[in-house]
Protein backbone atom coordinates (compact mmCIF):
# COMPACT_ATOMS: atom_id res chain seq x y z
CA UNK A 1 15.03 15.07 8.80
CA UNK A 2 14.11 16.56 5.68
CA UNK A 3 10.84 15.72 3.68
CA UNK A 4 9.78 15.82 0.00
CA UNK A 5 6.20 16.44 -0.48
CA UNK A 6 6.13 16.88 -4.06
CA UNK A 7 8.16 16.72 -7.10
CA UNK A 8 9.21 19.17 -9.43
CA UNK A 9 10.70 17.62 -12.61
CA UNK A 10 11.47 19.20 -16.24
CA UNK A 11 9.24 16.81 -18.22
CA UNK A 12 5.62 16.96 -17.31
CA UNK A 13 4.06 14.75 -14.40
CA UNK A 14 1.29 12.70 -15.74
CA UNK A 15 -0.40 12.30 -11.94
CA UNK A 16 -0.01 13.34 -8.63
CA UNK A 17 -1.53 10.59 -6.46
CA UNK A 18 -1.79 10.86 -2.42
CA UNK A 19 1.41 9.53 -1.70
CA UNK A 20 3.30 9.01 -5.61
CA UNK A 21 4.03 11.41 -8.31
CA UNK A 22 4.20 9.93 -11.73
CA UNK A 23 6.03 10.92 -14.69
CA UNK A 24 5.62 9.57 -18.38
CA UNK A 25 8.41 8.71 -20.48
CA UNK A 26 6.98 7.16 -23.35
CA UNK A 27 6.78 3.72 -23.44
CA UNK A 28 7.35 3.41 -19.78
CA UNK A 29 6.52 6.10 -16.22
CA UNK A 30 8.72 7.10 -13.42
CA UNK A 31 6.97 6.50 -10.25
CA UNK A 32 8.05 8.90 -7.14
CA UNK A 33 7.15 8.08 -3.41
CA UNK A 34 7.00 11.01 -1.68
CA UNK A 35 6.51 11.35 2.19
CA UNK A 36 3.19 12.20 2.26
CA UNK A 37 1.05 10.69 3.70
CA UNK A 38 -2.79 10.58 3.92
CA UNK A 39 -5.83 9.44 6.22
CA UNK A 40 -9.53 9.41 5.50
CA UNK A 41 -8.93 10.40 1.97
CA UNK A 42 -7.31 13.64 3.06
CA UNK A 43 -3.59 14.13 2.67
CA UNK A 44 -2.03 15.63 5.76
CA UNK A 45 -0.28 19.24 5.41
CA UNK A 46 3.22 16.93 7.00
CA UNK A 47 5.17 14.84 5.80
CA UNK A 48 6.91 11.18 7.63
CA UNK A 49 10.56 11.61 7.40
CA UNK A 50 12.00 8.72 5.39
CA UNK A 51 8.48 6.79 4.45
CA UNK A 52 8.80 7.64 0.24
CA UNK A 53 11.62 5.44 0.65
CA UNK A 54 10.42 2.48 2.32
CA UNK A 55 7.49 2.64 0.46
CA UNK A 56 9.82 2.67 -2.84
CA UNK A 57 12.09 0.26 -1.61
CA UNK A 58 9.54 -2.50 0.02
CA UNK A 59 7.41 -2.44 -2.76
CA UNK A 60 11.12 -3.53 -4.89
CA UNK A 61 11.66 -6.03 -2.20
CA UNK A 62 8.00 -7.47 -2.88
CA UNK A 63 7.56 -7.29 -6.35
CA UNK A 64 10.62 -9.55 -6.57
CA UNK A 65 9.85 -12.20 -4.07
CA UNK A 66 6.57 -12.69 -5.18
CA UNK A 67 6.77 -12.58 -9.51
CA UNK A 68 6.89 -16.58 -9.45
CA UNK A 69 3.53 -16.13 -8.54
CA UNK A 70 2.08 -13.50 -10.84
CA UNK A 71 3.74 -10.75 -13.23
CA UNK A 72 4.34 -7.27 -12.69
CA UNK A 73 5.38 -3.70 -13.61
CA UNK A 74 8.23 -3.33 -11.90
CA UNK A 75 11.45 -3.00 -14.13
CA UNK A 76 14.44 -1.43 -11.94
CA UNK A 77 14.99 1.06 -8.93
CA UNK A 78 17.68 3.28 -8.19
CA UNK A 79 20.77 2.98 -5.89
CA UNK A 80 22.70 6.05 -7.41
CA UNK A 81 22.40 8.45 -9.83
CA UNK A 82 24.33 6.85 -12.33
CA UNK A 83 21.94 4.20 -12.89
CA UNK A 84 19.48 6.09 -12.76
CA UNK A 85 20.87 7.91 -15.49
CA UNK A 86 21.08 4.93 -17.70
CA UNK A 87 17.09 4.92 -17.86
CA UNK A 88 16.13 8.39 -18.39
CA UNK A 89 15.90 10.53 -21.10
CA UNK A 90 19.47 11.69 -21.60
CA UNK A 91 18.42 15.72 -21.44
CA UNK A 92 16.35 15.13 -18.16
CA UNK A 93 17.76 16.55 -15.38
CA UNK A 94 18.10 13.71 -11.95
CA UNK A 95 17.99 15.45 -8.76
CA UNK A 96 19.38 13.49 -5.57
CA UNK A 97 16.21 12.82 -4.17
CA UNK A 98 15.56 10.29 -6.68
CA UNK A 99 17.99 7.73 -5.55
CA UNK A 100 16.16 5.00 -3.22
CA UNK A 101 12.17 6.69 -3.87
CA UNK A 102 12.03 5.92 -7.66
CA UNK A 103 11.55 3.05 -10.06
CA UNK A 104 10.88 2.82 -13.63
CA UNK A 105 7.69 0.32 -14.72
CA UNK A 106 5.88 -0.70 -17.42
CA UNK A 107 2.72 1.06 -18.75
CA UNK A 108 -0.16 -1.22 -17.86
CA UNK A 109 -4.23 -1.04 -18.61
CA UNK A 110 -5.49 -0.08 -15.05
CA UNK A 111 -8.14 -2.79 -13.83
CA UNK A 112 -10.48 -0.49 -11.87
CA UNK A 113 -10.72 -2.26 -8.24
CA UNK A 114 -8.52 -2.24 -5.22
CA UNK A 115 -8.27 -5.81 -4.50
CA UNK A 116 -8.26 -6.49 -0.74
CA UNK A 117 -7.08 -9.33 1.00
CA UNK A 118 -7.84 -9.83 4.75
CA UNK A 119 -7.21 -12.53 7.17
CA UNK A 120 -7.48 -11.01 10.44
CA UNK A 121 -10.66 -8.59 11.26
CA UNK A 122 -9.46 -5.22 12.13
CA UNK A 123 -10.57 -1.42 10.69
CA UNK A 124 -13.50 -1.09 8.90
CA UNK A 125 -13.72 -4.91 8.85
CA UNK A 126 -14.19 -4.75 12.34
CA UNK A 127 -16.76 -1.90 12.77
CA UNK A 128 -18.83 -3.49 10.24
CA UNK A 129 -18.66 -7.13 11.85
CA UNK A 130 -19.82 -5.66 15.12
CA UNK A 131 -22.48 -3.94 13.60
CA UNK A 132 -24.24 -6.47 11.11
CA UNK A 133 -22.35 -9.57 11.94
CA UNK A 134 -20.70 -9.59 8.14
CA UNK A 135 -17.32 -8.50 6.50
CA UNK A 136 -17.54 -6.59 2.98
CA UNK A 137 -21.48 -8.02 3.02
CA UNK A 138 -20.41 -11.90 3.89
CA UNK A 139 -22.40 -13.43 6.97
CA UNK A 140 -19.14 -14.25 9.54
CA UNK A 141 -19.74 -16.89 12.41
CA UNK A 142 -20.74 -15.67 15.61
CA UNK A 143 -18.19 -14.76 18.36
CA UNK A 144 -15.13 -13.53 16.07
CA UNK A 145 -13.03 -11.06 18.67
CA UNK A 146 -11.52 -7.94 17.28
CA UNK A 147 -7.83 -8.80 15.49
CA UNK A 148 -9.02 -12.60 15.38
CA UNK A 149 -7.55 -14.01 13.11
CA UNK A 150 -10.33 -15.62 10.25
CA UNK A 151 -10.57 -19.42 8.97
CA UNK A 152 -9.11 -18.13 5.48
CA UNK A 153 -8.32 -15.02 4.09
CA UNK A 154 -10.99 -13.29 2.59
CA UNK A 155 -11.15 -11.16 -0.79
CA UNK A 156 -13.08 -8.41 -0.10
CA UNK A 157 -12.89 -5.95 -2.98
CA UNK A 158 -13.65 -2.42 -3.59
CA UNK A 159 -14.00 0.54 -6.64
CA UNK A 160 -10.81 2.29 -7.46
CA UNK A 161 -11.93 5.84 -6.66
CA UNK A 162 -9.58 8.32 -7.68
CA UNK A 163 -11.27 11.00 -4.87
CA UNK A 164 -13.58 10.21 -2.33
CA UNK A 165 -14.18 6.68 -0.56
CA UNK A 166 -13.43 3.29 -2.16
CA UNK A 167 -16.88 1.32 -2.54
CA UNK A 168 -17.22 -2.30 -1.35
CA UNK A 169 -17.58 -4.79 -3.77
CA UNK A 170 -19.55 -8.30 -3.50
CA UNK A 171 -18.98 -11.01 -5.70
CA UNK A 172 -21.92 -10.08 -8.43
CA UNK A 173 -20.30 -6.56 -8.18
CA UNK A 174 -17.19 -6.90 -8.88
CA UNK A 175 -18.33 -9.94 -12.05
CA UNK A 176 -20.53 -7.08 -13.61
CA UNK A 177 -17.59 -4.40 -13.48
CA UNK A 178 -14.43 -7.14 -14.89
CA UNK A 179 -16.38 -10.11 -16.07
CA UNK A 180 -16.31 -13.72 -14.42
CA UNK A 181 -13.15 -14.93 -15.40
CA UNK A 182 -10.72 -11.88 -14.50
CA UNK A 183 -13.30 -11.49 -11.44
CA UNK A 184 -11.90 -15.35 -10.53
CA UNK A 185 -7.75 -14.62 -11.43
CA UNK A 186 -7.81 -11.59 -9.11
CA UNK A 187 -9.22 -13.36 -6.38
CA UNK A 188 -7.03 -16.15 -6.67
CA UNK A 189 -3.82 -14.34 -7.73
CA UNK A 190 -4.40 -11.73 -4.77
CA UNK A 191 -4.93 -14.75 -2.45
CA UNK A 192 -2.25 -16.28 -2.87
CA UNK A 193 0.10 -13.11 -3.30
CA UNK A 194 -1.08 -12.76 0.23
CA UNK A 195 -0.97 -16.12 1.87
CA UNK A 196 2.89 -16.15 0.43
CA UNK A 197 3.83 -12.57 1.99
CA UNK A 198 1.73 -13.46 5.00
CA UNK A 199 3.60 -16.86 5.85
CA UNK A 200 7.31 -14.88 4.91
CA UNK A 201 6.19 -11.67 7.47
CA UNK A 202 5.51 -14.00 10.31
CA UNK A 203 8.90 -15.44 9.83
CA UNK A 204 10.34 -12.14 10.47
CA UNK A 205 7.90 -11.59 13.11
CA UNK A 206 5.36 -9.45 11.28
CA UNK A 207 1.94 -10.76 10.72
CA UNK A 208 0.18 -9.04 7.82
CA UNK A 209 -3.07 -8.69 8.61
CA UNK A 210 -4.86 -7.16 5.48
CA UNK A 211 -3.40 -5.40 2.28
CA UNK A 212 -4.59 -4.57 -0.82
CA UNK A 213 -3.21 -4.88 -4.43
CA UNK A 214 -3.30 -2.90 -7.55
CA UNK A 215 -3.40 -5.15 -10.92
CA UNK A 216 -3.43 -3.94 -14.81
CA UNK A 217 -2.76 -5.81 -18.07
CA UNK A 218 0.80 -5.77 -19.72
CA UNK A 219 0.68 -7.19 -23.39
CA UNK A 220 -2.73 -8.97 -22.09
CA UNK A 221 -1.38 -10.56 -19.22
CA UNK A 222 -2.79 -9.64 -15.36
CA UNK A 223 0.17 -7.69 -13.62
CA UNK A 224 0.42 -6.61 -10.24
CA UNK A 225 0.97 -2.32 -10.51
CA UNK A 226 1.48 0.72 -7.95
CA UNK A 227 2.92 -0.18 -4.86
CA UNK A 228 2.70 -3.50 -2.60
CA UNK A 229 2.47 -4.68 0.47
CA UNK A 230 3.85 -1.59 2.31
CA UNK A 231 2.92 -0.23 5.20
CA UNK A 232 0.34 2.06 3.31
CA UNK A 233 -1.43 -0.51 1.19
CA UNK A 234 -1.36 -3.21 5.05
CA UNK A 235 -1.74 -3.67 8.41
CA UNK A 236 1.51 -4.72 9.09
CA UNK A 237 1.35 -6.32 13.27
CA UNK A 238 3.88 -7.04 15.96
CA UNK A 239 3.76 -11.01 15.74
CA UNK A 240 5.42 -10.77 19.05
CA UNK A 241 2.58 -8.46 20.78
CA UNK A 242 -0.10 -9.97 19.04
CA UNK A 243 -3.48 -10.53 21.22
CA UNK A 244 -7.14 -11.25 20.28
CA UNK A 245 -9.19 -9.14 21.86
CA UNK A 246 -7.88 -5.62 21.61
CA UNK A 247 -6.10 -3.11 18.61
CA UNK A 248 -2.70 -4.46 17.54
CA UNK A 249 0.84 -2.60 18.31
CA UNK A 250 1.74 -1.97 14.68
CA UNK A 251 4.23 -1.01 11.88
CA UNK A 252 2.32 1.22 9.60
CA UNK A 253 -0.28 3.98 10.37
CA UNK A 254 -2.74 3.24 12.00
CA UNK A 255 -1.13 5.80 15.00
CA UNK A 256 -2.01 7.92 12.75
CA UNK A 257 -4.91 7.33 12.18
CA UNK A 258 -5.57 6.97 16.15
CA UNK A 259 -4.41 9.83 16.75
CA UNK A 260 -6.67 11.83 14.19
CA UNK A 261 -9.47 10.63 15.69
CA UNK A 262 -8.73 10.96 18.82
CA UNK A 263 -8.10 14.94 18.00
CA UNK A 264 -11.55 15.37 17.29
CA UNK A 265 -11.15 16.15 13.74
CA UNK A 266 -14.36 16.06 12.10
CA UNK A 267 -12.71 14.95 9.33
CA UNK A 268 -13.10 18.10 6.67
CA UNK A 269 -10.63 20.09 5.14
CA UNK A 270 -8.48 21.37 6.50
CA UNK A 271 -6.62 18.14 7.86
CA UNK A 272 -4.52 19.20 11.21
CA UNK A 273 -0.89 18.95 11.38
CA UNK A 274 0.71 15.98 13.16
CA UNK A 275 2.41 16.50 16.50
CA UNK A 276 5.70 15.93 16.30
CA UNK A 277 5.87 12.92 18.16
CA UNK A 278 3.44 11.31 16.45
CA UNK A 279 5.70 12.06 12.50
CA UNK A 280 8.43 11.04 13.81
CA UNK A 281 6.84 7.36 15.51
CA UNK A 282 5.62 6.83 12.71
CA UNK A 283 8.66 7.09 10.59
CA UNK A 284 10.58 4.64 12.88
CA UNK A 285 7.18 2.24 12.30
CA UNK A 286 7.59 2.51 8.76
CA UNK A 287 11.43 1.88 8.77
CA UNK A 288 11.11 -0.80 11.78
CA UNK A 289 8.99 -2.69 8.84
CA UNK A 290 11.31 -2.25 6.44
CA UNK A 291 14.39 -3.74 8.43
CA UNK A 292 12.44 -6.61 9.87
CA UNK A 293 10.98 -7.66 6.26
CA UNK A 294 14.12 -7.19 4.34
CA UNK A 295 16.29 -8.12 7.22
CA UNK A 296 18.52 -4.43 6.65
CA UNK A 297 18.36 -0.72 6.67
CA UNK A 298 16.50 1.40 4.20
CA UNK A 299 19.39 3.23 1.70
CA UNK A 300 19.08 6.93 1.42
């Protein structure tokens, strides 16, 4: 299968990201999902067959079934060119690849944190539980087994970094950086974004273990931006593997990242190339969570 690792479009791109490419048209952007993909802050020199367009297309899914609960960016996606048409500048030119991996949004103020939700420990949750008996700084009870799940979901938030590793956030932190009261919506808008996608995966046999969640303001309201709850931005779990105890089966990349470390990458540039069993497992994880969340095959 073919990939697209960047974007090449006659009106200048306002940001390349790790994974989107984003264009400005005014009063609005054009967000891309390509297939690349990154790990440890390093995007890989391959792309994952098919993942721009899960990502694109899950984050639609989302952003619909969860704006009863809090607003967003989102304004429409793409099924052919025609429509797609019908939002761009008339004189810009739509190549094919658009269809399915673009949407048009609103503009939004960024609010500079990644907001993290967890309710299972895994990842870096995990190592740092082991090690000091807390998550994200917050004493945990004793005993808590690796992919346990946790008596509520925590929100464990970090700095938006733009290169380099997102910082950890405690509650003081994150008050001095947004203020007390948007400090207290994200929390609770992000918690319950969760705990609604959470109870909806494990009905299609998914358990969402962790994600995280981009917000802004859109005419001074708190919007959800970017992408959500894809298998980028989660840990998406087989509900019907699932055991305390040990790493999860899974739909997103943590193979990946497995198998990076397991390669003995030290992890400095340059990043090694994927084997290709490992890019194309990965794209059937990615659209394996698409079908069982949306209940039908990704369109290309």
């Amino acid at each position: 299968m073919s990939v697209i690792l960047e974007t090449r479009l006659d009106v200048p791109v306002t940001y390349r990201g790790k994974v989107r490419d984003t264009y400005d048209l005014g009063d609005k952007l054009l967000l891309i999902a390509t297939d690349r993909i990154s790990a440890f802050d390093y995007i890989l020199p391959c792309g994952i067959p098919d993942k721009g367009l899960v990502l694109n297309q899950l984050s639609s899914f989302w952003f619909d079934k969860t704006k009863h609960i809090a607003p967003n960016h989102f304004i429409a996606a793409f099924s052919t060119i025609a429509l797609l048409k019908t939002l761009l500048p008339a004189q810009m030119k739509t190549p094919a690849y658009l269809v399915g991996r673009s949407m048009i949004v609103r503009k939004a103020d960024r609010v500079p944190i990644e907001a993290v939700v967890r309710s299972y420990i895994s990842g870096s949750a995990w190592a740092e539980y082991q090690k000091l008996g807390t998550i994200s700084g917050m004493p945990q009870p004793r005993g808590i087994k690796e992919s346990q799940k946790l008596p509520q979901p925590l929100f464990t938030p970090t700095t938006k970094a733009d290169t380099g590793h997102d910082l950890p956030l405690n509650k003081m932190g994150l008050e001095d950086l947004v203020g007390k009261s948007l400090a207290r919506d994200l929390e609770e808008k992000s918690i319950a974004i969760y705990q609604f996608a959470h109870d909806y995966g494990l009905s299609r046999g998914i358990i969402i273990a962790d994600t995280k969640l981009e917000f802004g303001f859109i005419d001074r309201k708190l919007a959800l931006i970017d992408e959500l709850l894809t298998p980028d931005s989660s840990r998406f779990w087989d509900a019907t593997k699932y055991g305390i105890g040990q790493s999860q089966p899974s739909y997103d990349k943590q193979p990946v990242r497995d198998w990076l470390t397991d390669s003995g990458w030290n992890q400095e540039p340059p990043p090694p190339m994927l084997p290709k069993k490992i890019i194309e497992e990965t794209s059937e994880r990615y659209r394996m969570a698409y079908k069982k969340l949306v209940g039908r095959e990704i369109q290309r």
